[in-house]
Protein backbone atom coordinates (compact mmCIF):
# COMPACT_ATOMS: atom_id res chain seq x y z
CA UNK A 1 0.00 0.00 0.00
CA UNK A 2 1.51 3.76 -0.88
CA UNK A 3 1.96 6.06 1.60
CA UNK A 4 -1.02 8.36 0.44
CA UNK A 5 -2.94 5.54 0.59
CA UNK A 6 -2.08 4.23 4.40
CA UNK A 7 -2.54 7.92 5.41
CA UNK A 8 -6.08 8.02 4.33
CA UNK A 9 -6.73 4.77 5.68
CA UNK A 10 -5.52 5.61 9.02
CA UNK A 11 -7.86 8.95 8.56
CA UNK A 12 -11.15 6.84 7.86
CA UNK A 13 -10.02 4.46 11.18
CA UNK A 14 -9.87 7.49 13.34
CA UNK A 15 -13.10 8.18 12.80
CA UNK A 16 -14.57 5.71 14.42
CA UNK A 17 -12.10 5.70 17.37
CA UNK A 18 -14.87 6.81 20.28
CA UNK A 19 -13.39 10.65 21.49
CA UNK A 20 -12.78 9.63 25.05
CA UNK A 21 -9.94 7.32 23.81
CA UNK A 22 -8.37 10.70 21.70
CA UNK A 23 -8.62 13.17 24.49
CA UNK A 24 -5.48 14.45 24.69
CA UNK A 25 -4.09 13.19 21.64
CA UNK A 26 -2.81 16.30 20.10
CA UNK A 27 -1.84 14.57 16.70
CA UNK A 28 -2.16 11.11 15.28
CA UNK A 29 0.52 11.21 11.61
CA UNK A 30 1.99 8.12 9.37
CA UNK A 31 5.70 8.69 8.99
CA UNK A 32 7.46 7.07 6.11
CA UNK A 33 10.18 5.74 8.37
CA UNK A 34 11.07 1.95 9.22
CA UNK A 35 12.09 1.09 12.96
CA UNK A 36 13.74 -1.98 12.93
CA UNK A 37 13.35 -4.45 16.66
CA UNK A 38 16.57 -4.01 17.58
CA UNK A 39 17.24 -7.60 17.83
CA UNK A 40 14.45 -9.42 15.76
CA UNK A 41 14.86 -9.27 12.40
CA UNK A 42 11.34 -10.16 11.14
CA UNK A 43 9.90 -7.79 13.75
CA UNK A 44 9.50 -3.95 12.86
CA UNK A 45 7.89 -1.18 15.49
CA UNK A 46 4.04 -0.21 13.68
CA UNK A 47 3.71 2.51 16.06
CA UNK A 48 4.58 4.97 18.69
CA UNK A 49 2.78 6.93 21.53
CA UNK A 50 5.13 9.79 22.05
CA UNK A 51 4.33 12.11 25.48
CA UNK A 52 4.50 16.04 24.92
CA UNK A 53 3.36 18.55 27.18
CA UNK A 54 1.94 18.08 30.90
CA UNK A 55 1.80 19.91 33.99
CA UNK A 56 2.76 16.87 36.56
CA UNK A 57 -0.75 15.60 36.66
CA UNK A 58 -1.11 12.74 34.23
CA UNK A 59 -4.52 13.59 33.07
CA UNK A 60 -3.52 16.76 31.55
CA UNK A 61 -0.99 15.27 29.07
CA UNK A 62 -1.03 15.54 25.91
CA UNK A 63 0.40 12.79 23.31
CA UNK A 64 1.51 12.69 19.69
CA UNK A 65 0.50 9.32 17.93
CA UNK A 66 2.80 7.47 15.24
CA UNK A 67 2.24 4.81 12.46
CA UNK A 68 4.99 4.19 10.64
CA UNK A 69 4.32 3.11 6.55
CA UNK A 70 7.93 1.98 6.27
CA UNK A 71 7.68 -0.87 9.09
CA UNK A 72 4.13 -1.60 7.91
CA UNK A 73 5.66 -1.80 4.11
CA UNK A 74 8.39 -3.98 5.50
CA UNK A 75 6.58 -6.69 7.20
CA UNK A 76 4.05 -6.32 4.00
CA UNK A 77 7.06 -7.92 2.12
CA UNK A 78 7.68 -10.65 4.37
CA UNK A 79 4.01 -12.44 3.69
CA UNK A 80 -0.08 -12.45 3.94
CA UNK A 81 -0.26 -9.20 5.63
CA UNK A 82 -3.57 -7.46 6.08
CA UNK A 83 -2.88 -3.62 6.01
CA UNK A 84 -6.23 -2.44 8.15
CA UNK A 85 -6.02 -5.42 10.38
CA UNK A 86 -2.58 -4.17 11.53
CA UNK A 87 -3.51 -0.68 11.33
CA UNK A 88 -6.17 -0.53 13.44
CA UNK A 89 -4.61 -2.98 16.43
CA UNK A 90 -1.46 -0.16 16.24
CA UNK A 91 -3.55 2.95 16.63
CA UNK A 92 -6.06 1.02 19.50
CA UNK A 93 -2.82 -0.02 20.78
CA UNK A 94 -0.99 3.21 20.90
CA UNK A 95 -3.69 5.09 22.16
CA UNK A 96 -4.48 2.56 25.38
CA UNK A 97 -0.47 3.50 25.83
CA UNK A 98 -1.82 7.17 25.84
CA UNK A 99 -4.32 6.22 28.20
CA UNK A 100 -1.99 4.43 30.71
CA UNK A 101 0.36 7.14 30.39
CA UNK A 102 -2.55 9.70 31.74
CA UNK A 103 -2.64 7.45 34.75
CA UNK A 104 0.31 6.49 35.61
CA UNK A 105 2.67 9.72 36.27
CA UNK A 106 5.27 8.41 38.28
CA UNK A 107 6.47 6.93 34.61
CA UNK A 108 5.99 10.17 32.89
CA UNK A 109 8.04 11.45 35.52
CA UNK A 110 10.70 8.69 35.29
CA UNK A 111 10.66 8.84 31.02
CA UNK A 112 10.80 12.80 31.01
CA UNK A 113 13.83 12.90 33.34
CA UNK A 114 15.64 10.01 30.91
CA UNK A 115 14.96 12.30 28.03
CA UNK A 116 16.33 15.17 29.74
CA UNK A 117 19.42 13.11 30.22
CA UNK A 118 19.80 12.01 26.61
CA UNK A 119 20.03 15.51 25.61
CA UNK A 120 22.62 16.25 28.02
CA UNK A 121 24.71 12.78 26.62
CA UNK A 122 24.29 14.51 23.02
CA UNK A 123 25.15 18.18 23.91
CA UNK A 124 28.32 16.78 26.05
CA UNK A 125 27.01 17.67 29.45
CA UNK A 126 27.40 15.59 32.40
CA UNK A 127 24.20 12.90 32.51
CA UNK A 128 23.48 9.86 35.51
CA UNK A 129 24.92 6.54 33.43
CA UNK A 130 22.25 4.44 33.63
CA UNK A 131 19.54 7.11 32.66
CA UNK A 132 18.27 4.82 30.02
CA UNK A 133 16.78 2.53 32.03
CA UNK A 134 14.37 4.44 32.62
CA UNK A 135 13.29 4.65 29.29
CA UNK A 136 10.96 1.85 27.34
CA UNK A 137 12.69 -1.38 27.77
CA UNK A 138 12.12 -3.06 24.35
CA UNK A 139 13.92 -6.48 25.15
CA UNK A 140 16.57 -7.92 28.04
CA UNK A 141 19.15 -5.67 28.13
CA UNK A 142 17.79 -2.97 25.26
CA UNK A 143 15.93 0.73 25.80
CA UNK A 144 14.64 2.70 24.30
CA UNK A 145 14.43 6.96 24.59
CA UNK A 146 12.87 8.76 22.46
CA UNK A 147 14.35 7.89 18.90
CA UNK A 148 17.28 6.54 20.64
CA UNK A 149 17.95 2.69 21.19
CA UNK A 150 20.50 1.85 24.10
CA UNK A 151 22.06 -1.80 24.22
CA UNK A 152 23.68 -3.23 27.25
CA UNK A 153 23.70 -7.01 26.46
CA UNK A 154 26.62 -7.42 23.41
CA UNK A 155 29.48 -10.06 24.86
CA UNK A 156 33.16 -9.37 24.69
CA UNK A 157 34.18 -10.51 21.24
CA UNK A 158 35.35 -13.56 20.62
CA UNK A 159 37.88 -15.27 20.21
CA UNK A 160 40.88 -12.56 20.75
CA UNK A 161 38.29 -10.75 23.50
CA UNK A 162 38.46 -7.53 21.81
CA UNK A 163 35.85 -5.37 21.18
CA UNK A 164 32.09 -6.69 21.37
CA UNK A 165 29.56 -8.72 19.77
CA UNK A 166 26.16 -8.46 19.59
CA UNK A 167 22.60 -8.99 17.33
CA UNK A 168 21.28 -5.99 15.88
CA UNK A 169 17.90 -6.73 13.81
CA UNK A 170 18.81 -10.32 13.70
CA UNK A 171 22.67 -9.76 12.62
CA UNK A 172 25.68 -10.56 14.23
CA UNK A 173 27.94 -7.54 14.19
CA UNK A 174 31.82 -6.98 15.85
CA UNK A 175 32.77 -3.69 16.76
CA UNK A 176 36.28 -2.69 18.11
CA UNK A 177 36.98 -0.13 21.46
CA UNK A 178 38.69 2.97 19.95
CA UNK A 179 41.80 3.97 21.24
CA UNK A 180 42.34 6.05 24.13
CA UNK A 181 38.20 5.33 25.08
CA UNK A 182 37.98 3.41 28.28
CA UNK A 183 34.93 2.10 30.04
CA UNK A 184 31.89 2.98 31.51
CA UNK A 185 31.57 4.50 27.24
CA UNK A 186 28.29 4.85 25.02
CA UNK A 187 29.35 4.37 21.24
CA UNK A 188 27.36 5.17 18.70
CA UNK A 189 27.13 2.46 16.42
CA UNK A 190 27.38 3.17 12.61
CA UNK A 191 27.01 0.82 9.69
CA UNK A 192 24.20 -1.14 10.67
CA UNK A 193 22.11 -2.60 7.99
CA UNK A 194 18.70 -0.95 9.09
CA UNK A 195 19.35 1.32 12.11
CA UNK A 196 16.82 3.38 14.37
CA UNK A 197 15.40 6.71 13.26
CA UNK A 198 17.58 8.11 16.27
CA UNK A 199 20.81 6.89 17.43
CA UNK A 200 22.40 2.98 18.24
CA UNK A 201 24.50 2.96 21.10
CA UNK A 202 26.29 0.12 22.97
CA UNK A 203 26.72 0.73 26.48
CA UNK A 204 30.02 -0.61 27.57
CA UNK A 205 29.82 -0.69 31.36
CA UNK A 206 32.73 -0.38 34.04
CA UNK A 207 33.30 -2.62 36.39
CA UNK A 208 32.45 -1.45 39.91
CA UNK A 209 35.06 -0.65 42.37
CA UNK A 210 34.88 0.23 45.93
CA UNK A 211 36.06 3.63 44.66
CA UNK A 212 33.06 4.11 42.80
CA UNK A 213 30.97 4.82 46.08
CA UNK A 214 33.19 7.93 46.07
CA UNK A 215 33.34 8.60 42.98
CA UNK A 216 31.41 7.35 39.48
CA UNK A 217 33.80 7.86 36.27
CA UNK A 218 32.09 10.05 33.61
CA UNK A 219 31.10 7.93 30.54
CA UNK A 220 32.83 8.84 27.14
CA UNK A 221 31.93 9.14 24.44
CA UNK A 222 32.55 7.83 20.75
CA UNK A 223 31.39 7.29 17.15
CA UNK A 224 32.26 3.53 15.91
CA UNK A 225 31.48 1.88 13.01
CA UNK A 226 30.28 -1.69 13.52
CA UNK A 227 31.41 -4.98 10.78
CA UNK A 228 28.83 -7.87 9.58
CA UNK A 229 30.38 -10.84 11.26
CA UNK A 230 30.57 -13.91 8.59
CA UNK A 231 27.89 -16.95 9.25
């Protein structure tokens, strides 16, 4: 299905969406973007509930609603796919997310201080380590905030130990620890084969010390670009 004609689809399912479930919803768009699962490669993200605006009371917030063509397009391609089935279980789906959001602002809380932190990680300002946990956890050891996908579970690399391993989007890539860039470090991972809207980036953690209850080392910080391992 083109674009054009997901967007008016998604149009003609909104109207029969009952207006309790879209107050508050400030917007409800199709992107043309794909979002890969970060570790599945037959699974793509339909949709997104994304929080704006709110006073600290979760029944005043206000949400903007995603579909995303590309990821519909994508699994489209992999087999019997029905395009308004799918549609309509996203946009039900994201807007119960909306819903739970509203009631539940000790997360909004939680997510808007994590996004605050990611800004301060890309503008170079100081930022708590493990703020991305308190983002959406998408699978063991992977978050999500805002466009941004952060991976904790890639394994030394094997066999010479250098550098790490891990699955992105059902791939096995390596990826080597620049010079001069020690742990606790978030690298951005370029190359991969179908990466996030936003950024990929491998957390490399530090081991703890008892010098750590002192002190926590700042993380760097580092561009890499990551290399298909061979089946």
């Amino acid at each position: 299905m083109r674009f054009d004609d997901f967007r008016q689809l998604v149009e003609r399912l909104l109207r029969e969406v009952p207006p309790a479930y879209l107050d508050g919803v400030v917007l409800v768009e199709v992107s043309p973007k794909a979002v890969p699962h970060p570790l599945r490669g037959d699974v793509y993200t339909l949709g997104e509930c994304i929080p704006l605006e709110w006073s600290g009371n979760g029944a005043d917030l206000q949400s903007r609603v995603v579909l995303y063509h590309g990821s519909f397009a994508a699994l489209a391609r992999l087999g019997d796919f029905d395009w308004r089935e799918e549609a309509w279980e996203t946009l039900s789906h994201e807007l119960r997310h909306h819903l739970e959001w509203r009631a539940n602002s000790g997360a909004l809380e939680a997510y808007d201080w994590a996004a605050e932190q990611n800004f301060a990680r890309q503008e170079g300002q100081p930022f708590d380590p493990l703020f991305y946990r308190s983002g959406e956890k998408i699978a063991e050891g992977v978050y999500k905030v805002e466009d941004d996908v952060f991976i904790e579970n890639w394994e030394e690399g094997r066999p010479s130990g250098e550098g790490f391993e891990g699955v992105w989007h059902g791939r096995l890539y390596h990826v080597s620890l620049p010079g001069g860039v020690r742990p606790p470090a978030f690298l951005t991972l370029e190359g991969l084969d179908e990466p996030p809207p936003g950024e990929a980036v491998l957390v490399v953690a530090r081991k703890s010390s008892l010098g750590d209850v002192w002190h926590r080392p700042a993380p760097a910080g580092a561009v890499v670009t990551v290399e298909p391992v061979a089946d």
